[in-house]
C-alpha atoms as a PDB file:
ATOM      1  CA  UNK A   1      20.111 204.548 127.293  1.00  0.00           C
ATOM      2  CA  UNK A   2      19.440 208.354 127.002  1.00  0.00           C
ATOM      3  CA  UNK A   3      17.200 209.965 124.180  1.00  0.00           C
ATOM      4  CA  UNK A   4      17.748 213.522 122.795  1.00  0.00           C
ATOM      5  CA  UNK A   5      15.077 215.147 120.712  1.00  0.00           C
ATOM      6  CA  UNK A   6      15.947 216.700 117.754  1.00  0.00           C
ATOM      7  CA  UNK A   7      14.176 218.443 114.888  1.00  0.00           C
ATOM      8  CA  UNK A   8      11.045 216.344 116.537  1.00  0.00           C
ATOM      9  CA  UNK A   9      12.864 212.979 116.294  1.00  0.00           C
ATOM     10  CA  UNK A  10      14.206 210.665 119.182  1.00  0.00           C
ATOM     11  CA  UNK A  11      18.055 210.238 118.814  1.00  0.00           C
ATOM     12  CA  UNK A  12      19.084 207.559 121.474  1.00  0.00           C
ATOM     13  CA  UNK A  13      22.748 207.277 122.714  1.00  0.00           C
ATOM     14  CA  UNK A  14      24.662 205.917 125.510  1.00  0.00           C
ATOM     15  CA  UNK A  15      27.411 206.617 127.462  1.00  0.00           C
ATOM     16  CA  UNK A  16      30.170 204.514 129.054  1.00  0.00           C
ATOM     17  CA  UNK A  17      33.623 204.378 130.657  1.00  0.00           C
ATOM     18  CA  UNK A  18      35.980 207.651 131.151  1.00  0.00           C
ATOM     19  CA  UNK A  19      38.768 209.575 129.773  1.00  0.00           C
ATOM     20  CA  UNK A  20      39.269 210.890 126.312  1.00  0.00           C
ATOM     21  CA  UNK A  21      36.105 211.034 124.436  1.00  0.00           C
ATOM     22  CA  UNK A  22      35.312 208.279 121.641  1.00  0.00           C
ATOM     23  CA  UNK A  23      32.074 208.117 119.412  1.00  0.00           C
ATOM     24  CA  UNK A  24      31.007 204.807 118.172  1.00  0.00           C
ATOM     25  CA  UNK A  25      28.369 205.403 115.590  1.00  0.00           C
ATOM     26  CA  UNK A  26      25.816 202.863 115.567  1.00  0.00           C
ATOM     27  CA  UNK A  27      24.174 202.728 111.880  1.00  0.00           C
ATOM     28  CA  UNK A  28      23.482 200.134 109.345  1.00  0.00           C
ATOM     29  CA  UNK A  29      24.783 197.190 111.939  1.00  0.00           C
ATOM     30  CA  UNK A  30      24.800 196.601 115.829  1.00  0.00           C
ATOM     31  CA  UNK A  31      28.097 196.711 117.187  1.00  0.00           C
ATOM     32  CA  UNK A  32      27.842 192.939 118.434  1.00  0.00           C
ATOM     33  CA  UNK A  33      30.981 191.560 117.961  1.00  0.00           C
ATOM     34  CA  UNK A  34      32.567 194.804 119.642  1.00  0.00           C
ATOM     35  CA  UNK A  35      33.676 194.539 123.538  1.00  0.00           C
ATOM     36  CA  UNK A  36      32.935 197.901 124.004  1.00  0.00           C
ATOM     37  CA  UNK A  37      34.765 197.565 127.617  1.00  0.00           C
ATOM     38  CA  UNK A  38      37.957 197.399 125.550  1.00  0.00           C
ATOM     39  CA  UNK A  39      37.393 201.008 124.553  1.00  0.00           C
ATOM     40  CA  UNK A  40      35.307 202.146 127.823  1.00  0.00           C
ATOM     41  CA  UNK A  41      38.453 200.621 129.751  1.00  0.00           C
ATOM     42  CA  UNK A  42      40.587 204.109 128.384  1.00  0.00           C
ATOM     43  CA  UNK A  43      37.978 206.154 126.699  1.00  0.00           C
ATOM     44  CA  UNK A  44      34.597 207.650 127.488  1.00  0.00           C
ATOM     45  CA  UNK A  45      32.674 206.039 124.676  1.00  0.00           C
ATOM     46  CA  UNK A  46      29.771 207.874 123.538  1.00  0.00           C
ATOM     47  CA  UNK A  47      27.533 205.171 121.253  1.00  0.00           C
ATOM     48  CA  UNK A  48      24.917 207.066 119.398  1.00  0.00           C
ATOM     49  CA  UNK A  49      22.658 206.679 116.457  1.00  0.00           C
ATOM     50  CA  UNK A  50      21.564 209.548 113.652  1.00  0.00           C
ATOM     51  CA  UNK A  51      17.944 209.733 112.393  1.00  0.00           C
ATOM     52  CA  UNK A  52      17.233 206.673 110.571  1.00  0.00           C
ATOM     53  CA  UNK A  53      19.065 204.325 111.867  1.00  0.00           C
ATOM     54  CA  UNK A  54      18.681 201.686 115.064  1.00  0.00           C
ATOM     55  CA  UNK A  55      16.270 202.711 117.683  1.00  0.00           C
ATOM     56  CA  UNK A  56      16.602 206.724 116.237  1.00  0.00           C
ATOM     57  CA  UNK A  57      13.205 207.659 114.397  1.00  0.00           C
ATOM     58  CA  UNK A  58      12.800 207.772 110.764  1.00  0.00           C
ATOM     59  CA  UNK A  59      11.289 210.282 109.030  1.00  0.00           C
ATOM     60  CA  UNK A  60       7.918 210.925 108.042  1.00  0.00           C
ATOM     61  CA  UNK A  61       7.356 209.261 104.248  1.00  0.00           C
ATOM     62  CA  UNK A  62       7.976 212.254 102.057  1.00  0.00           C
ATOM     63  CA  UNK A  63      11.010 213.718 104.249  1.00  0.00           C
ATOM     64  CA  UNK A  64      14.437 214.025 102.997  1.00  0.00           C
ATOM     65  CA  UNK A  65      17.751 212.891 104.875  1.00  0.00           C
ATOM     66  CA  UNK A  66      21.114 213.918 104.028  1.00  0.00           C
ATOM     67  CA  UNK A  67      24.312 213.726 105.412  1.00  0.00           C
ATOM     68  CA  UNK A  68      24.623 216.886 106.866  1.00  0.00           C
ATOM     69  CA  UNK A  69      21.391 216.247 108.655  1.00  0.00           C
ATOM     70  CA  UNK A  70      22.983 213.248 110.446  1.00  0.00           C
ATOM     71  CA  UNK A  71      26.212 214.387 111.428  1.00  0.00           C
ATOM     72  CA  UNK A  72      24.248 217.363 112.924  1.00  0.00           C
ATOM     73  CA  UNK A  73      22.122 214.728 114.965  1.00  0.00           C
ATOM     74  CA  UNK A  74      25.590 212.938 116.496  1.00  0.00           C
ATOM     75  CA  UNK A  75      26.979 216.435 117.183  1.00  0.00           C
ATOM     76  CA  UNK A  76      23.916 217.372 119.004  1.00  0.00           C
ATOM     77  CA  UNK A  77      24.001 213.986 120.736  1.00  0.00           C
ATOM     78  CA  UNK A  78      27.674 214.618 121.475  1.00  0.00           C
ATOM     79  CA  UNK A  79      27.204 218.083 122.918  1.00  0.00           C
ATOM     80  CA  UNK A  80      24.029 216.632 124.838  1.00  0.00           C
ATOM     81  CA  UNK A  81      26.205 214.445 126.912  1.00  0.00           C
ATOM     82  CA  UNK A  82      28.736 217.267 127.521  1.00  0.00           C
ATOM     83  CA  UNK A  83      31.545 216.937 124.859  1.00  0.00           C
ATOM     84  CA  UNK A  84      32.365 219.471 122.355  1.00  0.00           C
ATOM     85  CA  UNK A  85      35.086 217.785 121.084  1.00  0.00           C
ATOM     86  CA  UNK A  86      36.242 213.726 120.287  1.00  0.00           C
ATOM     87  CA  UNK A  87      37.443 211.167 118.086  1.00  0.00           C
ATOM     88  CA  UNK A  88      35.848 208.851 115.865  1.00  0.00           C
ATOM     89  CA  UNK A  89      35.550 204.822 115.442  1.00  0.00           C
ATOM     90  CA  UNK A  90      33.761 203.066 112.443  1.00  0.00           C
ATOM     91  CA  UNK A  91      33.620 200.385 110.525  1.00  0.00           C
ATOM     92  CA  UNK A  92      32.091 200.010 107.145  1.00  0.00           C
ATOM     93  CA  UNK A  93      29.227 202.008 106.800  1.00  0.00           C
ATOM     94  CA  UNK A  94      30.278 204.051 109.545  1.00  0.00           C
ATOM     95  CA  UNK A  95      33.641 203.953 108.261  1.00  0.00           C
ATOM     96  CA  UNK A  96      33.092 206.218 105.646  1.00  0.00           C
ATOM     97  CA  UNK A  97      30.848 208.089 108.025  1.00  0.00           C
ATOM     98  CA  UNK A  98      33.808 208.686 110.924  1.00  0.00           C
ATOM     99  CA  UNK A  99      36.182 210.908 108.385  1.00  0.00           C
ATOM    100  CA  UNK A 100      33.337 213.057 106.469  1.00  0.00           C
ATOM    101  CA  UNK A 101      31.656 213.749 109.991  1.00  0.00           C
ATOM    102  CA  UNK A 102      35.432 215.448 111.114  1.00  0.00           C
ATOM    103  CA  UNK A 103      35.415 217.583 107.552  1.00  0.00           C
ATOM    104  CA  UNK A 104      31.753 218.532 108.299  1.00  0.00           C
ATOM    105  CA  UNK A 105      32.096 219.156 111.832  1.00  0.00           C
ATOM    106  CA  UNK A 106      35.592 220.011 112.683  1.00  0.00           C
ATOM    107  CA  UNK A 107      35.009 218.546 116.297  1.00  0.00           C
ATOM    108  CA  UNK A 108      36.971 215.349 116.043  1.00  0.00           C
ATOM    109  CA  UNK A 109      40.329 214.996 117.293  1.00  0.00           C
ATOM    110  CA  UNK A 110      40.820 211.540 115.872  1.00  0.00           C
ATOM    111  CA  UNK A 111      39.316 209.332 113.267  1.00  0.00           C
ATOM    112  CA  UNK A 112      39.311 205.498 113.161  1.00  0.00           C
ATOM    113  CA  UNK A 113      38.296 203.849 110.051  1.00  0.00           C
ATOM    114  CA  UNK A 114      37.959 200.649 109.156  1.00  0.00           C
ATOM    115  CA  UNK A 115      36.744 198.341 106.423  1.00  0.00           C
ATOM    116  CA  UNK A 116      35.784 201.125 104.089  1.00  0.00           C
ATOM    117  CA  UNK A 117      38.522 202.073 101.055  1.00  0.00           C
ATOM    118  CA  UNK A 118      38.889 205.653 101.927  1.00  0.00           C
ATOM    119  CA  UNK A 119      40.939 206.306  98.771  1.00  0.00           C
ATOM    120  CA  UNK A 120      39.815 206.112  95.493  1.00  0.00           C
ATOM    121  CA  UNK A 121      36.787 207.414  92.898  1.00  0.00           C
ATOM    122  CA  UNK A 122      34.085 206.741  95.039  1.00  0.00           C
ATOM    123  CA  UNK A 123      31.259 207.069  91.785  1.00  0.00           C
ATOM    124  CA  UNK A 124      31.040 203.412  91.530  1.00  0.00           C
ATOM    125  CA  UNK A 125      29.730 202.524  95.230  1.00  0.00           C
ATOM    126  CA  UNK A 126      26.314 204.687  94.795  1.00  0.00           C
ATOM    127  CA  UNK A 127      25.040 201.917  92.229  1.00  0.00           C
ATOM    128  CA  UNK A 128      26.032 199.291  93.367  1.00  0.00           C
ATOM    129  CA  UNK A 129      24.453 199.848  96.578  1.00  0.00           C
ATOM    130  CA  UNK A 130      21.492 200.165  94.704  1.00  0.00           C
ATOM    131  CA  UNK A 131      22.314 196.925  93.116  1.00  0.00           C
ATOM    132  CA  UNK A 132      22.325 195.027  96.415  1.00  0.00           C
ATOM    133  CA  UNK A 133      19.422 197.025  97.782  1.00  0.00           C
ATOM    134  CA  UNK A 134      17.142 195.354  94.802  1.00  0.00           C
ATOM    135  CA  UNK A 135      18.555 192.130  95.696  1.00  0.00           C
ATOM    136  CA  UNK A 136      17.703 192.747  99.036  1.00  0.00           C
ATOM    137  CA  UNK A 137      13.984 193.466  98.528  1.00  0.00           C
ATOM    138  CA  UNK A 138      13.781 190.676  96.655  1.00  0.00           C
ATOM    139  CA  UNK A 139      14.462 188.279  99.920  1.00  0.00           C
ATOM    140  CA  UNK A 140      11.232 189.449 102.115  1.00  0.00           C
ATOM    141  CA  UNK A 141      13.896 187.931 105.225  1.00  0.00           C
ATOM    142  CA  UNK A 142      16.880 189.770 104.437  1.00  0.00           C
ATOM    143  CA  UNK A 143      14.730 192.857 103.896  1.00  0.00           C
ATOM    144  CA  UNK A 144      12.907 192.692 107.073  1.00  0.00           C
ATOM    145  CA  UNK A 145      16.101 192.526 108.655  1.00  0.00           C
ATOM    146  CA  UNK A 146      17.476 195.334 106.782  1.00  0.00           C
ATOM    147  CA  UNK A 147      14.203 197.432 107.386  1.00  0.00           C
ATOM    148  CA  UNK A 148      14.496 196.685 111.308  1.00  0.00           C
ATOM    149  CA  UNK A 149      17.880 197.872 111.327  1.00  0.00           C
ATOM    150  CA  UNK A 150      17.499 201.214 109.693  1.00  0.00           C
ATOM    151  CA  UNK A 151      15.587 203.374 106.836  1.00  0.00           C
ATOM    152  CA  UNK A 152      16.932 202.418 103.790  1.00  0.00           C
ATOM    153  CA  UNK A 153      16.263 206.407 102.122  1.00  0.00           C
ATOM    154  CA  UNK A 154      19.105 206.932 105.058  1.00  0.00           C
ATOM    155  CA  UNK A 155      21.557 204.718 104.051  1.00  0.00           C
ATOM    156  CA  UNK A 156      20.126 204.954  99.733  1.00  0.00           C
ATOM    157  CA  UNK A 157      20.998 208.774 100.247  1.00  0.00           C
ATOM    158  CA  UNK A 158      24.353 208.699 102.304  1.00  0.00           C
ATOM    159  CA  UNK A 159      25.663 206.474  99.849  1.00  0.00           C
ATOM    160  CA  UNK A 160      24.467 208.841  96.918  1.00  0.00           C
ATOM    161  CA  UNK A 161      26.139 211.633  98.627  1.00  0.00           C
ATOM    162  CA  UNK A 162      29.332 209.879  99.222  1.00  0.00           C
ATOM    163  CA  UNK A 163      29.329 208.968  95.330  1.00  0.00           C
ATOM    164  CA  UNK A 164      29.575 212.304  94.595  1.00  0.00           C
ATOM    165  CA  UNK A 165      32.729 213.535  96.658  1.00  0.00           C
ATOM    166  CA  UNK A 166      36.088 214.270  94.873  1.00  0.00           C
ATOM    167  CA  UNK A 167      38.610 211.365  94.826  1.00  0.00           C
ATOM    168  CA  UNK A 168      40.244 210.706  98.062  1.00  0.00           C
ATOM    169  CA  UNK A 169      37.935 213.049  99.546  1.00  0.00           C
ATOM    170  CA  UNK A 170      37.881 211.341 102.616  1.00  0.00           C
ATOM    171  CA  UNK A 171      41.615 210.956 103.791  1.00  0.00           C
ATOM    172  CA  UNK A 172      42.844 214.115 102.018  1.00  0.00           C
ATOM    173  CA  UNK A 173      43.313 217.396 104.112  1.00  0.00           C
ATOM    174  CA  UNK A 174      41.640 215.766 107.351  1.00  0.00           C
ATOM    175  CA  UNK A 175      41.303 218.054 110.352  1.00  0.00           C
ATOM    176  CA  UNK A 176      42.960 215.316 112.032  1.00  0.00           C
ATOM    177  CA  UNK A 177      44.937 212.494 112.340  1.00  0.00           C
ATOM    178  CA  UNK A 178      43.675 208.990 110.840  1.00  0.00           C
ATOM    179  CA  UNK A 179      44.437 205.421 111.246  1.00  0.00           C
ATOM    180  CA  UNK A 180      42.640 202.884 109.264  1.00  0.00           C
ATOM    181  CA  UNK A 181      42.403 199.382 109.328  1.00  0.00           C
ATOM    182  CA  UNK A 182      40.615 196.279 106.991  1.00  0.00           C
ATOM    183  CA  UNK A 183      40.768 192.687 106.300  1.00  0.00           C
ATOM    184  CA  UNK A 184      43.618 190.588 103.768  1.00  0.00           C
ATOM    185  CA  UNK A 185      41.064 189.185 101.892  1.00  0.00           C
ATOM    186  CA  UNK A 186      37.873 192.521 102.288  1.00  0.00           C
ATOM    187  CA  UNK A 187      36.081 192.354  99.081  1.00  0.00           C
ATOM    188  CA  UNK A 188      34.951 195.802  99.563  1.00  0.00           C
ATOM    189  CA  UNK A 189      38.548 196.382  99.713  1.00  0.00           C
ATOM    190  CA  UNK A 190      39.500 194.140  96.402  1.00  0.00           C
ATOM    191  CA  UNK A 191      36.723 196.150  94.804  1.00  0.00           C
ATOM    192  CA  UNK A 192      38.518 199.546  94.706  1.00  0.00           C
ATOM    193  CA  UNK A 193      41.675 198.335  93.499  1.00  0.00           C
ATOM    194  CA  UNK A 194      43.105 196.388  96.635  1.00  0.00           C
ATOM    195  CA  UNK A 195      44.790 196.678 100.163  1.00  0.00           C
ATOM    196  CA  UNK A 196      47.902 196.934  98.531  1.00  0.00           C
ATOM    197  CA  UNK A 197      47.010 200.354  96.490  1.00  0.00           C
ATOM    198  CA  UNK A 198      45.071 201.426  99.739  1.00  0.00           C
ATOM    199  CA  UNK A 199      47.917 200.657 102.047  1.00  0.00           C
ATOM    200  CA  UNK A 200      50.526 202.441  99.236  1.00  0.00           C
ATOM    201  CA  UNK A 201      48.334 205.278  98.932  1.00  0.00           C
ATOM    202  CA  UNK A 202      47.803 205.773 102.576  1.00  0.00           C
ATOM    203  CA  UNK A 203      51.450 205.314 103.469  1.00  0.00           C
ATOM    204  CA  UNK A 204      52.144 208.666 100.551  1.00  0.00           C
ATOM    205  CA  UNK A 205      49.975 210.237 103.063  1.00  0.00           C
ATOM    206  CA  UNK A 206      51.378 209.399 105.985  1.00  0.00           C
ATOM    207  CA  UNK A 207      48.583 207.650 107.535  1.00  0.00           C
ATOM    208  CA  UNK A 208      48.928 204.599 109.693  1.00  0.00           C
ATOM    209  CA  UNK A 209      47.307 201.276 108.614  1.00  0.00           C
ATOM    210  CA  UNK A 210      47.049 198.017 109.429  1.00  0.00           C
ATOM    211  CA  UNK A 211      45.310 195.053 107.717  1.00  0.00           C
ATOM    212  CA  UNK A 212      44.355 191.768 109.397  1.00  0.00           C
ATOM    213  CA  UNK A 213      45.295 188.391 107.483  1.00  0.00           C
ATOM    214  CA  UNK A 214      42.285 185.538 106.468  1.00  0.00           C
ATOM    215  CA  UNK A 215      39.103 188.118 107.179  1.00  0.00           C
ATOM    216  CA  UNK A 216      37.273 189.246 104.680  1.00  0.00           C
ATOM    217  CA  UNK A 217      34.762 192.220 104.946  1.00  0.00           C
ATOM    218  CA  UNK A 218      32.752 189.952 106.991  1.00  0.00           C
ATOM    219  CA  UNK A 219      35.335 188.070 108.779  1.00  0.00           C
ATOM    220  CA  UNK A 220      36.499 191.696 109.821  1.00  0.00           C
ATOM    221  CA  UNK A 221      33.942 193.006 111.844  1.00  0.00           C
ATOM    222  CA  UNK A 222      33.070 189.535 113.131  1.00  0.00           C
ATOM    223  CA  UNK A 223      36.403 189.894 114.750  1.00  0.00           C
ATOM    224  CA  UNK A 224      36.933 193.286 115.163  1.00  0.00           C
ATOM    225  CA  UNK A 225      38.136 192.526 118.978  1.00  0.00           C
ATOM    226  CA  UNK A 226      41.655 191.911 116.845  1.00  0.00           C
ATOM    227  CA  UNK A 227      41.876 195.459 115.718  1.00  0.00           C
ATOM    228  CA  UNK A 228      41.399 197.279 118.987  1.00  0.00           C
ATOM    229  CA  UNK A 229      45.116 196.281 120.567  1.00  0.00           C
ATOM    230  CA  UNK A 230      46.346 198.159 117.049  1.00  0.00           C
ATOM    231  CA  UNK A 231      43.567 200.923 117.463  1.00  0.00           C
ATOM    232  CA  UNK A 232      45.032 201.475 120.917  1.00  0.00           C
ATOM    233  CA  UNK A 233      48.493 201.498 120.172  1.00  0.00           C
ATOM    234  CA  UNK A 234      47.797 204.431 117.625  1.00  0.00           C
ATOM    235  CA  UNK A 235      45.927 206.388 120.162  1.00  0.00           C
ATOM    236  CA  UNK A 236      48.474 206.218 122.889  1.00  0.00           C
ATOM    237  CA  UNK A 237      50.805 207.707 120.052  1.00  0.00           C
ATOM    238  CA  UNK A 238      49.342 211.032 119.400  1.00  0.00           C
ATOM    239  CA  UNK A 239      50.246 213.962 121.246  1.00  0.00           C
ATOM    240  CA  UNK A 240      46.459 214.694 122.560  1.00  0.00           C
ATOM    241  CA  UNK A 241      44.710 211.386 121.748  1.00  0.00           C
ATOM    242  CA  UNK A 242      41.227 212.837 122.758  1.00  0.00           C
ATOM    243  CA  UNK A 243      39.259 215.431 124.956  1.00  0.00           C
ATOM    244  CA  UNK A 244      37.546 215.005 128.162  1.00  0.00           C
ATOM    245  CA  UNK A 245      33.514 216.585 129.372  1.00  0.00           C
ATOM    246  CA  UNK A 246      33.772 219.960 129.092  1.00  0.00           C
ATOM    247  CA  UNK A 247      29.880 220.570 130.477  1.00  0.00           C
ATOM    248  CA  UNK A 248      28.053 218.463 132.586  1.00  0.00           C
END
């Protein structure tokens, strides 16, 4: 694992595989269930971590993050390990992350999101994360687990920020292309109106989809293994599915 230090904070990232270039952003939730070597077997994956989250530092009590703060610290990471340009995968979290970080950054080539409804008001999902934080301090377990994982002011602020975006902000007018992908039965999904709104929203825009029968949000990223033959497929579609080192 490599560490790049940024605005006096450790950002830790590693790199794996070759060919086009493929960020896996590591946040709120350890890519476990991934088999990375199904991406590193076409891609050069770059997995990385932003202030705040997973073995990156926090900040100092007092200390602000914001969103433009962390897609700063993956760009920096990215151009660290010798890419200036790449494509995105998320899930989630990270989802919502992998589409704003291409509007902010206009680096990515590609974006992969999945599990997050990417159309849509998004005003709702700042309180009830705030809901289901105070539930979460509530459980001294779940909340140790939670704390371990990453700062919750991080993931409290990104999801404040994300509540205030227009509509649809984060499939409309991309930079680039964008395939997404979620569970039958995601209740994340249910909660914003449904895959079937999503899917007939996203097919308007001419964005490919594809949604997995019996998983729930859950259920998805336990078996997110499922999605990557799909994922794959997509890539090997687009006329310049990714960029390789451009510095060493």
């Amino acid at each position: 694992m490599a560490t790049l230090t940024r605005d006096g904070l450790d950002l830790h990232y590693e790199v794996s595989g070759s060919g086009p270039v493929l960020l896996l952003t590591e946040a709120n939730f350890p890519w476990d269930h991934l088999d990375v070597g199904l991406l590193a077997g076409r891609f050069t994956v770059v997995t990385a971590s932003p202030r705040g989250f997973a073995a990156s530092s926090r900040l100092a009590a007092g200390a602000d993050y914001c969103v433009a703060d962390l897609a700063g610290d993956l760009l920096a990471v990215m151009h660290a390990a010798g890419f200036e340009r790449f494509s995105v995968f998320g899930y989630s979290f990270t989802g919502a992350l992998a589409p704003w970080l291409a509007r902010l950054t206009g680096r990515v080539d590609a974006v992969v999101s999945g599990g997050f409804p990417i159309l849509g008001d998004y005003s709702a999902i700042d309180p009830e994360v705030q809901r289901r934080t105070e539930a979460a301090r509530s459980d001294p377990v779940a909340w140790s687990y939670l704390t371990s994982r990453f700062d919750d002011r991080a993931a409290l602020r990104f999801y404040r920020e994300l509540s205030g975006l227009p509509p649809d902000f984060l499939a409309d007018d991309l930079p680039c292309p964008l395939f997404a992908f979620w569970g039958d039965d995601d209740e994340e999904i249910a909660a914003a109106g449904g895959g079937q709104v999503l899917a007939s929203g996203l097919d308007r825009r001419g964005v490919k989809h594809v949604s997995f029968p019996g998983y729930d949000h859950e259920g998805m990223l336990t078996n997110i293994n499922d999605a990557i033959p799909s994922v794959l497929a997509w890539f090997d579609e687009l006329p310049h599915p990714g960029r390789v080192r451009t510095n060493a």
